[in-house]
C-alpha atoms as a PDB file:
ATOM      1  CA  UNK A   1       3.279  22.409  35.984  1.00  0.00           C
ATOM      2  CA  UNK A   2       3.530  23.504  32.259  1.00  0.00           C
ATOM      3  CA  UNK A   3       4.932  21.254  29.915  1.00  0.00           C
ATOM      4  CA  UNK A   4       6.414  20.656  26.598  1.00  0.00           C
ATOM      5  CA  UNK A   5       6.043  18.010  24.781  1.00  0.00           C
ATOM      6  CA  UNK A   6       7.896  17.226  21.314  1.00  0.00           C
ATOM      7  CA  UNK A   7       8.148  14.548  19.481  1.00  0.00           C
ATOM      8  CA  UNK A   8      11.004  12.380  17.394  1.00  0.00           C
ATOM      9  CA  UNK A   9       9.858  10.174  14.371  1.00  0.00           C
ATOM     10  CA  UNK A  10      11.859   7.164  13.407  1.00  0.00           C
ATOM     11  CA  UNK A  11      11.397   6.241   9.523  1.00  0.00           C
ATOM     12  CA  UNK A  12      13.293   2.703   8.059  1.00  0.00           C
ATOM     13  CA  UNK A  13      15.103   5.326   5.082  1.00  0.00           C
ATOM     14  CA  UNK A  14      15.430   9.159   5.425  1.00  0.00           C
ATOM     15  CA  UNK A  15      16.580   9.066   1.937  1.00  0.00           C
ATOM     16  CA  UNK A  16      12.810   7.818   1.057  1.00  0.00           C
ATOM     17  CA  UNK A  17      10.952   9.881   3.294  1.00  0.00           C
ATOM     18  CA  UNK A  18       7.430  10.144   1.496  1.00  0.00           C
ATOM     19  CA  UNK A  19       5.121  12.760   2.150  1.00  0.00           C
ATOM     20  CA  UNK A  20       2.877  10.242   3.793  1.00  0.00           C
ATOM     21  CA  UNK A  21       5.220   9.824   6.221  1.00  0.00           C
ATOM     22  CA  UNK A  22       5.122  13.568   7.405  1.00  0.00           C
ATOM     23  CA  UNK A  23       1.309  13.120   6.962  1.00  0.00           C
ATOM     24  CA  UNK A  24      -0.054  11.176   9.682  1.00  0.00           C
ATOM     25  CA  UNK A  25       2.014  13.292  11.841  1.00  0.00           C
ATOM     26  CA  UNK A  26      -0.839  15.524  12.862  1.00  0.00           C
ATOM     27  CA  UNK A  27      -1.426  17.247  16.107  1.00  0.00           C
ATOM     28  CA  UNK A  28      -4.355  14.967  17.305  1.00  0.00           C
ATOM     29  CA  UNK A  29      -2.170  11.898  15.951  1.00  0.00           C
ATOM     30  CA  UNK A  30       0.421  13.161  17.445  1.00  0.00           C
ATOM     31  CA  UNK A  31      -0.961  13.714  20.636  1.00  0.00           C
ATOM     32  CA  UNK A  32      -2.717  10.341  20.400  1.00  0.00           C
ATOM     33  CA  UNK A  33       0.239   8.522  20.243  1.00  0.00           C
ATOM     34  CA  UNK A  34       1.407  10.207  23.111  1.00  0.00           C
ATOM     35  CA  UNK A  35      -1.671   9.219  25.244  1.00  0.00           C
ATOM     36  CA  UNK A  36      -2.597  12.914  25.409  1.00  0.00           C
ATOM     37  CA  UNK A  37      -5.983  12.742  24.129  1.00  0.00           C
ATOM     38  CA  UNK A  38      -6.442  14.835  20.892  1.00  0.00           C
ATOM     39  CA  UNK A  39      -6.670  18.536  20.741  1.00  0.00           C
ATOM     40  CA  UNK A  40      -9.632  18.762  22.625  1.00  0.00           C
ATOM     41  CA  UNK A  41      -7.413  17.660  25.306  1.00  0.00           C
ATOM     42  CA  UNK A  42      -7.066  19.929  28.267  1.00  0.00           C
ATOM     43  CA  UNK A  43      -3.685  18.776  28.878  1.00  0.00           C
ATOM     44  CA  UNK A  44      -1.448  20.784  31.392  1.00  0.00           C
ATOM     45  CA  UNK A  45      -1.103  24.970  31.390  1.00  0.00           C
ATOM     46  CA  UNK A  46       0.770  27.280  33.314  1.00  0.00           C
ATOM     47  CA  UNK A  47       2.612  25.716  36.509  1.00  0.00           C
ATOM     48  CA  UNK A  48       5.447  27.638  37.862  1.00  0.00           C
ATOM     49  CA  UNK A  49       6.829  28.320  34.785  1.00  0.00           C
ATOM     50  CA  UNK A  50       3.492  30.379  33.607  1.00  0.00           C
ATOM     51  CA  UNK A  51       1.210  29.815  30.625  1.00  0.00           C
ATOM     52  CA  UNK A  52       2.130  26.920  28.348  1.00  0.00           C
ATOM     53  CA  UNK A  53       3.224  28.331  24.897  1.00  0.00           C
ATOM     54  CA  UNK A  54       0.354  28.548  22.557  1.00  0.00           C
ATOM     55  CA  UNK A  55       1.669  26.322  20.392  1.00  0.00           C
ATOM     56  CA  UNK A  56       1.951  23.293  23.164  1.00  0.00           C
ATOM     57  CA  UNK A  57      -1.217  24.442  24.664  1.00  0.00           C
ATOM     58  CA  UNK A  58      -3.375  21.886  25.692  1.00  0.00           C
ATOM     59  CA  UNK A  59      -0.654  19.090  24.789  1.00  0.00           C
ATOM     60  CA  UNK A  60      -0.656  19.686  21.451  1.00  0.00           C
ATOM     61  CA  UNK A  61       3.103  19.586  19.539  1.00  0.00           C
ATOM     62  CA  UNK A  62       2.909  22.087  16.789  1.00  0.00           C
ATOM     63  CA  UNK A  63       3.696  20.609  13.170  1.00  0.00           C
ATOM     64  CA  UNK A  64       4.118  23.567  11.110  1.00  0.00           C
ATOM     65  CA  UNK A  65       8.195  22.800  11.878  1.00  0.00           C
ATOM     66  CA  UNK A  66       9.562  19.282  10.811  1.00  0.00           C
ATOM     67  CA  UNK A  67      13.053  18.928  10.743  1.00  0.00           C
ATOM     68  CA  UNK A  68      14.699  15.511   8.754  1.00  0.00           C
ATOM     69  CA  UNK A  69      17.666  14.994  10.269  1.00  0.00           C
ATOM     70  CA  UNK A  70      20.656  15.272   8.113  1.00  0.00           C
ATOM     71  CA  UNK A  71      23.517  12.886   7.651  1.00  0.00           C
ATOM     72  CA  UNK A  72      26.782  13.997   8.937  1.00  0.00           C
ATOM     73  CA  UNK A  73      30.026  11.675   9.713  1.00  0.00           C
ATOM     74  CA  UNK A  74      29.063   8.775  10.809  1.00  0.00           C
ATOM     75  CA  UNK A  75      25.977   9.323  11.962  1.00  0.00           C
ATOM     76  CA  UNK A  76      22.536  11.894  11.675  1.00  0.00           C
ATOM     77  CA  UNK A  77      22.077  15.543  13.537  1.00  0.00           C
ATOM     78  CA  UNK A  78      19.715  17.596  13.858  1.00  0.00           C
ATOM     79  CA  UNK A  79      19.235  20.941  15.656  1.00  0.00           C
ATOM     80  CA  UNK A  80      16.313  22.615  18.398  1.00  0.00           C
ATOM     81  CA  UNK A  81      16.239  25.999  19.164  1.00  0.00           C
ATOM     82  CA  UNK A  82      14.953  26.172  22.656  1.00  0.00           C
ATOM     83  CA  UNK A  83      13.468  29.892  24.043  1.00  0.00           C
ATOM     84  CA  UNK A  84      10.257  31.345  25.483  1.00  0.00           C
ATOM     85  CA  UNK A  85       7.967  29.623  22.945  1.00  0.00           C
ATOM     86  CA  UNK A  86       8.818  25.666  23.902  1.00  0.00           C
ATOM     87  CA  UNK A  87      11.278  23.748  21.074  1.00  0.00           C
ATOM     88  CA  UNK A  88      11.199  24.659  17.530  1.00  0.00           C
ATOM     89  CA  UNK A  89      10.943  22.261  15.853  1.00  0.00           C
ATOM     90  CA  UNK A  90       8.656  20.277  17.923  1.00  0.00           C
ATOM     91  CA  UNK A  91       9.157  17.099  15.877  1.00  0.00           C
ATOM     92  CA  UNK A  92      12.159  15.322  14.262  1.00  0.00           C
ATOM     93  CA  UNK A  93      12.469  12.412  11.913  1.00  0.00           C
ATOM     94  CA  UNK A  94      15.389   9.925  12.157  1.00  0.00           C
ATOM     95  CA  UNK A  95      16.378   6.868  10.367  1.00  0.00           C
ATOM     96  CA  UNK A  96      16.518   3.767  12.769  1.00  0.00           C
ATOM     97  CA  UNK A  97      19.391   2.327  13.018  1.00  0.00           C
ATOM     98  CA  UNK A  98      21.428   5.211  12.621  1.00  0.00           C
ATOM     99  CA  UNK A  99      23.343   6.793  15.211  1.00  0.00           C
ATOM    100  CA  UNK A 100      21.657  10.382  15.947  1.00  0.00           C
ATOM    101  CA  UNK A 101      22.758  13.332  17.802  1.00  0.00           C
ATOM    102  CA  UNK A 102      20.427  16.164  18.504  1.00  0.00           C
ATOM    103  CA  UNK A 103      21.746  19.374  19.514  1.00  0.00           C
ATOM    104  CA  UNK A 104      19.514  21.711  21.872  1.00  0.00           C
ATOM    105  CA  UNK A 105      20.346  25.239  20.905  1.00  0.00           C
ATOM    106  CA  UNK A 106      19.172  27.614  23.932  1.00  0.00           C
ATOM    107  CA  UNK A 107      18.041  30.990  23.273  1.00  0.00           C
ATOM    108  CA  UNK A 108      16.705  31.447  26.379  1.00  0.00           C
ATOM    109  CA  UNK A 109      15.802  28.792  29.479  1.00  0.00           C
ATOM    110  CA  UNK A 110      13.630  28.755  32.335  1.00  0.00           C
ATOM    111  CA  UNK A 111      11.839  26.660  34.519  1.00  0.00           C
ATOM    112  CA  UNK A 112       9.996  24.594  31.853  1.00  0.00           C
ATOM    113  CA  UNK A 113      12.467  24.050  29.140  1.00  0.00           C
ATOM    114  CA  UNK A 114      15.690  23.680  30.560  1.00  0.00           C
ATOM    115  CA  UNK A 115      15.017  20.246  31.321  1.00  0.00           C
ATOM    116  CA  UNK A 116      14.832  17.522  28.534  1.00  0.00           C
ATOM    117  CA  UNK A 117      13.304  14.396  29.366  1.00  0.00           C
ATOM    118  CA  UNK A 118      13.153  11.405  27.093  1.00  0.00           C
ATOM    119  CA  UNK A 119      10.522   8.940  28.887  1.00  0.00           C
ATOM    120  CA  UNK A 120      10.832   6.121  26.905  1.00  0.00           C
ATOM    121  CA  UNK A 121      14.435   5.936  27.844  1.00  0.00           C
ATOM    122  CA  UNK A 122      13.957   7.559  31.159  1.00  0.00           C
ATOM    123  CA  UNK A 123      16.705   9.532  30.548  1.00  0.00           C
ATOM    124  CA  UNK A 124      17.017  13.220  31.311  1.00  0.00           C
END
């Protein structure tokens, strides 16, 4: 089965965010922390849902879209475009401690990406 994977960054101070902080989040890091392997990785592609997006192929979670979430009310937002070509962006910082509320914008679904799953939580 194809699948996306994304990931969601928690910093102590999104007012302090350094550009080290966005550093280290590479795609072999990235998919390292995931227990992925690194981009050499054959990872899962295709499944019922077709070919993996380029961009997620082999594991990988493209970088070249970071959002910092942004403080609103009481809390933090931020905002993923979901179509064809997996979540965009692919990886979002938060500060802990902070309520956060992350809105899925769908362009268009299908079988791969109309399903968000949040393991550590095991929440769906």
């Amino acid at each position: 089965m194809g699948m996306i994977s994304s990931y969601i960054k928690v910093v102590p101070d999104l007012t302090r965010i350094a550009a080290a902080d966005l550093k280290q989040l590479s795609p072999d890091d990235l998919s390292t922390a995931l227990g992925q392997g690194g981009a050499g990785s054959t990872g899962s592609s295709g499944g019922c849902c077709g070919p993996t997006p380029a961009g997620f192929a082999g594991g990988k979670i493209p970088v070249n879209a970071i959002q910092v979430a942004r403080f609103a009310g009481e809390g933090q937002e931020a905002e993923v475009v979901v179509n064809d070509q997996g979540y965009t962006p692919a990886v979002i910082v938060v500060q802990k401690g902070v309520k956060a509320k992350i809105r899925f914008a769908p362009r268009s679904s299908n079988s791969c990406n109309y399903l968000v799953y949040f393991p550590s939580t095991r929440a769906a």
